[in-house]
Structure formats: structure tokens, C-alpha cells
Protein backbone atom coordinates (compact mmCIF):
# COMPACT_ATOMS: atom_id res chain seq x y z
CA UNK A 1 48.60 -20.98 36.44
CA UNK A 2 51.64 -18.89 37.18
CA UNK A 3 51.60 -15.12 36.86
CA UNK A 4 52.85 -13.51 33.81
CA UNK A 5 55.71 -11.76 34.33
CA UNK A 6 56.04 -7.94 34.93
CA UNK A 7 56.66 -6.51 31.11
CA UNK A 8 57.80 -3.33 32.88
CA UNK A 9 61.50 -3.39 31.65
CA UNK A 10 60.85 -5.33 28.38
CA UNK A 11 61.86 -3.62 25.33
CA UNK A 12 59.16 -2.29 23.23
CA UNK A 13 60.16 -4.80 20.24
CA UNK A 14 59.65 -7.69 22.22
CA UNK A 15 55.98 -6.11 24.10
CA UNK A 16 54.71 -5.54 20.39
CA UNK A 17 55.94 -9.50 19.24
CA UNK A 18 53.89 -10.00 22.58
CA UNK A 19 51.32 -8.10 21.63
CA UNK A 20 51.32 -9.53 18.15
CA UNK A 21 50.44 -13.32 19.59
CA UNK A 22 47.25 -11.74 21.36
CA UNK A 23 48.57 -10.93 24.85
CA UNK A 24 46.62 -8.58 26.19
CA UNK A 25 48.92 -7.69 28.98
CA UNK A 26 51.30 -7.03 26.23
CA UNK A 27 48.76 -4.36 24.69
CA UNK A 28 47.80 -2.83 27.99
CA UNK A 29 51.85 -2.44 28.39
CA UNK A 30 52.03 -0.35 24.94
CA UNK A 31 48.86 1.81 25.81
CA UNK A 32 50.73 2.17 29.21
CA UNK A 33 53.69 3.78 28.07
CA UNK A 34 52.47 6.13 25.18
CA UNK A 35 48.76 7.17 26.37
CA UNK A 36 50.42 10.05 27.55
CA UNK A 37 52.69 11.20 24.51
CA UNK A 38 49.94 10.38 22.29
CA UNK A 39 47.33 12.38 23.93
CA UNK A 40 49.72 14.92 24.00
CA UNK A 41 50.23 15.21 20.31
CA UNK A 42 46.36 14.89 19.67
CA UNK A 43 45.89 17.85 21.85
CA UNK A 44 48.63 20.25 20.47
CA UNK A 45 46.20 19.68 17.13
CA UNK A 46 42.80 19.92 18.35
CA UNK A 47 43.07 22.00 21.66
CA UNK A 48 40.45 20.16 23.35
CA UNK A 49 40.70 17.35 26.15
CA UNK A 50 38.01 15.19 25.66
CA UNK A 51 37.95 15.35 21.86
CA UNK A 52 41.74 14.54 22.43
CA UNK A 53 40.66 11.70 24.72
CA UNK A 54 38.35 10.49 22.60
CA UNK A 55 41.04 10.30 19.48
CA UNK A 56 43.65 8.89 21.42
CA UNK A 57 41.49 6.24 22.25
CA UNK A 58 41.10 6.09 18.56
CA UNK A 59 44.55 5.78 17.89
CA UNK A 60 44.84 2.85 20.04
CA UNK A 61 41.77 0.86 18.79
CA UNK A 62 43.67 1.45 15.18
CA UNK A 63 46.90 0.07 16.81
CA UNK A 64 45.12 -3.26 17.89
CA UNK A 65 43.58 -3.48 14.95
CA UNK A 66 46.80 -2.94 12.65
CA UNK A 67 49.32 -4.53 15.47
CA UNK A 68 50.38 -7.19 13.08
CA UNK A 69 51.70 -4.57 10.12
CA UNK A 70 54.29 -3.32 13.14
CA UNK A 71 57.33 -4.03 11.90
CA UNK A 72 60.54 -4.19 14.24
CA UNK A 73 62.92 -1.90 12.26
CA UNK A 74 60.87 1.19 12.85
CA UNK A 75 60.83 2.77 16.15
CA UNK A 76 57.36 1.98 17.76
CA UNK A 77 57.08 5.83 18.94
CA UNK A 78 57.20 7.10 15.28
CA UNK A 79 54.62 4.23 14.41
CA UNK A 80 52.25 5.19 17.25
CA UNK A 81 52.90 8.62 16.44
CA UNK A 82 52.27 8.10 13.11
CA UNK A 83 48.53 6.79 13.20
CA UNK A 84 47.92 9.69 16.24
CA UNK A 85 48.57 12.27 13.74
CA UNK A 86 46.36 10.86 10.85
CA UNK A 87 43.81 10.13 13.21
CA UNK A 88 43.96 14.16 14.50
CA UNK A 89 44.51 15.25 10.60
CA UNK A 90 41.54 13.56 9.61
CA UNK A 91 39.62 14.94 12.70
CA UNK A 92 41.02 18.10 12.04
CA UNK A 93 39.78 17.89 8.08
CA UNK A 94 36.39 16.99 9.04
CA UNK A 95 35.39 19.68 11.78
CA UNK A 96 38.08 22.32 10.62
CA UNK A 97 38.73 23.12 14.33
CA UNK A 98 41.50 26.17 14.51
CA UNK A 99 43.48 26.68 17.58
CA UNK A 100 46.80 24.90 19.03
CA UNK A 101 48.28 25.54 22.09
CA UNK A 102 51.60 27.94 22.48
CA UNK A 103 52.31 27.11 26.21
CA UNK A 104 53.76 23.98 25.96
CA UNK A 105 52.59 20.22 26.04
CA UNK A 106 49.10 19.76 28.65
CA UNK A 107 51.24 17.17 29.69
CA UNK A 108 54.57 18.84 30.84
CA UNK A 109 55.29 18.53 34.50
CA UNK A 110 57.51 20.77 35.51
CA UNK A 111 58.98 24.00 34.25
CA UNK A 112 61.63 22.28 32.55
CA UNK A 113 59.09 20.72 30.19
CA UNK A 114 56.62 23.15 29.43
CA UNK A 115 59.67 25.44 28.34
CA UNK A 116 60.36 22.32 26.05
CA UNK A 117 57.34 22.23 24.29
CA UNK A 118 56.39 25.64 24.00
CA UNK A 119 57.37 28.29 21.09
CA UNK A 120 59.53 30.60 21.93
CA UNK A 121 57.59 34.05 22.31
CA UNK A 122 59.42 36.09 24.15
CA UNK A 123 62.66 36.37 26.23
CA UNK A 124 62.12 37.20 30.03
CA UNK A 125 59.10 39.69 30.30
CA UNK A 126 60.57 42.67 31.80
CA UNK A 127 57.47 44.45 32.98
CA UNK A 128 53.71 44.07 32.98
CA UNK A 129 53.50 45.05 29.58
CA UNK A 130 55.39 42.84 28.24
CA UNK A 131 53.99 40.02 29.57
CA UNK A 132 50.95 41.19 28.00
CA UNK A 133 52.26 42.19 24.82
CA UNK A 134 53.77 38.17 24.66
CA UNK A 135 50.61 36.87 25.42
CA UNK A 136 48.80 38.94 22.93
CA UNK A 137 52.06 37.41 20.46
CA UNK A 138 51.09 34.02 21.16
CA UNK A 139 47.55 34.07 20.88
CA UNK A 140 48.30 35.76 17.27
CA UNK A 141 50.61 33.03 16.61
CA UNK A 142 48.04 30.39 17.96
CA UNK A 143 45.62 31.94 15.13
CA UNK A 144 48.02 31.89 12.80
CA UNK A 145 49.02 28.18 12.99
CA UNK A 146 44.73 27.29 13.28
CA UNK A 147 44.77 28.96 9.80
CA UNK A 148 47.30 26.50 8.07
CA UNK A 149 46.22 23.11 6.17
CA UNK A 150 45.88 19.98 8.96
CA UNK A 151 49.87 18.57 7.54
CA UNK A 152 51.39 22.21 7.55
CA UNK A 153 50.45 22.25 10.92
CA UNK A 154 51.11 18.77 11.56
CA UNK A 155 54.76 19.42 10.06
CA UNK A 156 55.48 23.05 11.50
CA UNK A 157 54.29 20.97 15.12
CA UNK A 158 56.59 18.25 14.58
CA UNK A 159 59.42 21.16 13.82
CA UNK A 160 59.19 23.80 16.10
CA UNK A 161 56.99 22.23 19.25
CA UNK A 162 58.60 18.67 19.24
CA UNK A 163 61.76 19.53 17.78
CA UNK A 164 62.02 17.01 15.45
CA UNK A 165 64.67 16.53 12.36
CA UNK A 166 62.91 16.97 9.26
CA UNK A 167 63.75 12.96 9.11
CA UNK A 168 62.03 12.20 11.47
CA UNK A 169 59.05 14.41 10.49
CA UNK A 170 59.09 12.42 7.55
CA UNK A 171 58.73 8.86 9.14
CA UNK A 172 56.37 10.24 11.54
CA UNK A 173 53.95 11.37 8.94
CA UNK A 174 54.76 8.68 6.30
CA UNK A 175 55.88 11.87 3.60
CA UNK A 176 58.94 12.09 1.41
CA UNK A 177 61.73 13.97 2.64
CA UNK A 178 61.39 16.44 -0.19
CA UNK A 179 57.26 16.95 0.85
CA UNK A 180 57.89 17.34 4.27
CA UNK A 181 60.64 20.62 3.77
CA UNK A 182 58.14 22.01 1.08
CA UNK A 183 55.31 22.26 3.71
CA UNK A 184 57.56 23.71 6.45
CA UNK A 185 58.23 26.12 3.78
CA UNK A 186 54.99 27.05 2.60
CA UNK A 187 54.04 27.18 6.20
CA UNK A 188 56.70 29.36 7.12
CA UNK A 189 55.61 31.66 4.13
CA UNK A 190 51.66 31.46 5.18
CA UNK A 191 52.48 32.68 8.68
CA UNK A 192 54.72 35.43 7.95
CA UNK A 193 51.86 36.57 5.84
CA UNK A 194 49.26 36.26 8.81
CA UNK A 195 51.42 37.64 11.23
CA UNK A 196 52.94 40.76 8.76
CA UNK A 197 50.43 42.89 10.74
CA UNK A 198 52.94 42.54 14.22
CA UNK A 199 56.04 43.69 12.18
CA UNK A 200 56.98 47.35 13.16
């Protein structure tokens, strides 16, 4: 029998229609290119590897499972993304775990990167101290976010570490437009009120 060919360059429409006729190098081709990103968002929520291992892994069985309800006019990274963060939500609902991670994705390769995915805490340290006093700003902030409810986190995530459109927050979550600008609101409001105790 002839070798299947390399699905390297193949569009991700045509690996799911693949995928969705039971080829399995089809499947090992979608787990391929988004184990990584979808690990990555799992971890920014739970702040643990091998619980974020574990739930990625999750993610994927749920993908197999639910590979047939793909549909083509959706972007498969919002889809994936999608079940990743119900899958941490529901996690998150279940063992209320409470810290995310300020310095950028656990991913990020180079300094370009981790400057991408982190929050913005500080601009250039000048001295020892403030180095420190950043540090001490993002571990507040880190407690602050823990505190929020699993999809104001989810959302404020999506916002301010992905940089995501509120549109896109939307299809990523599955939430009306109109819900998903609410809880970046109420979040916003929540965390001023945790972190009123840095304001001079």
C-alpha cells in the first residue's frame, strides 16, 4: 500500500474533512499543530503543568469525540480554543484553583514572545527596586485575577494576555457580544477594587 501523503502543508479545513472520515494521521496532524497553543491557554488558567497536560489531553479526547460537529466556516483555532477553555473553566469551577501567570505564555520562545503574552507591569526597571517593586505588582495582579469568576478570567485572558477583539472573545467562548463586554467590565471593576490598596 502506498504511503499517505505528508499533510504538513494541507490546510486545516481539508485535515479536519480528513479527520472527519477516521484518518488518524489526519487527527495526529490537528493535535500536531495546536498541542502547543492549547496547552498554553490551559496553563495561563490553572498555573500548573501537569494538570495543564492532563486537560489538554482532555481537550483533544473531546475534539475526537465531537470532530464531526466541526464545521468549515469557523476557524478551527477558535473551535479548539473553544472546548480548551470550557474544559479549564470547568476544571477551574471544580477545584477553585487561584493563580495565573503574569510573565508571559510557558510556551514563548524568545523575548519577543514572552513580551507578547505578558501584562504590561512596568516600563524598563530602572534600579533594583524597581524590579522588585514590579514583581511585587505582578504577583498582586496574579492574585487579583485568581480572585475573579473562571469566564471573567477567561475573558480578561482572552483581552489583555492574547489580545483578542472582543469578537473574537466571543466566538472563542461561545458568549454574546453584549456578555462578553459586560464581564470585561465587571472584571475590570473587581480588580480595581482588589488592587485599590497599590494606588498612592
Amino acid at each position: 500500500m502506498a504511503p499517505r501523503p505528508d499533510l504538513t502543508n494541507v490546510p486545516d479545513a481539508d485535515v479536519v474533512a480528513l479527520a472527519q472520515r477516521g484518518r488518524e494521521d489526519a487527527f495526529r496532524e490537528i493535535v500536531r499543530r495546536y498541542e502547543r497553543p492549547v496547552f498554553s491557554l490551559i496553563y495561563r488558567m490553572v498555573r500548573d503543568s501537569a494538570t495543564s497536560e492532563d486537560l489538554a489531553q482532555d481537550t483533544f479526547i473531546k475534539v475526537l469525540n465531537h470532530i464531526d460537529k466541526y464545521r468549515p466556516e469557523f476557524k478551527l483555532s477558535s473551535w479548539l480554543f473553544k472546548i480548551a477553555n470550557n474544559v479549564a473553566i470547568d476544571h477551574l469551577r471544580r477545584k477553585q484553583l487561584d493563580t495565573i501567570s503574569v510573565s508571559g505564555s510557558p510556551n514563548a520562545a524568545t523575548e519577543s514572545e514572552i513580551e507578547a503574552t505578558s501584562f504590561e507591569i512596568a516600563d524598563g526597571a530602572e534600579s533594583a527596586l524597581d524590579a522588585m517593586e514590579a514583581r511585587e505588582l505582578g504577583g498582586s495582579i496574579e492574585k487579583a485575577i485568581a480572585k475573579l469568576r473562571p469566564e471573567y478570567r477567561a475573558c480578561i485572558m482572552l483581552r489583555h494576555v492574547e489580545d483578542r477583539s472582543y469578537e473574537e472573545i466571543a466566538a472563542t467562548l461561545d458568549l454574546p457580544l453584549g456578555t462578553v463586554k459586560t464581564y470585561i467590565h465587571r472584571a475590570r471593576i473587581e480588580l480595581r477594587g482588589y488592587l485599590e490598596h497599590l494606588r498612592e
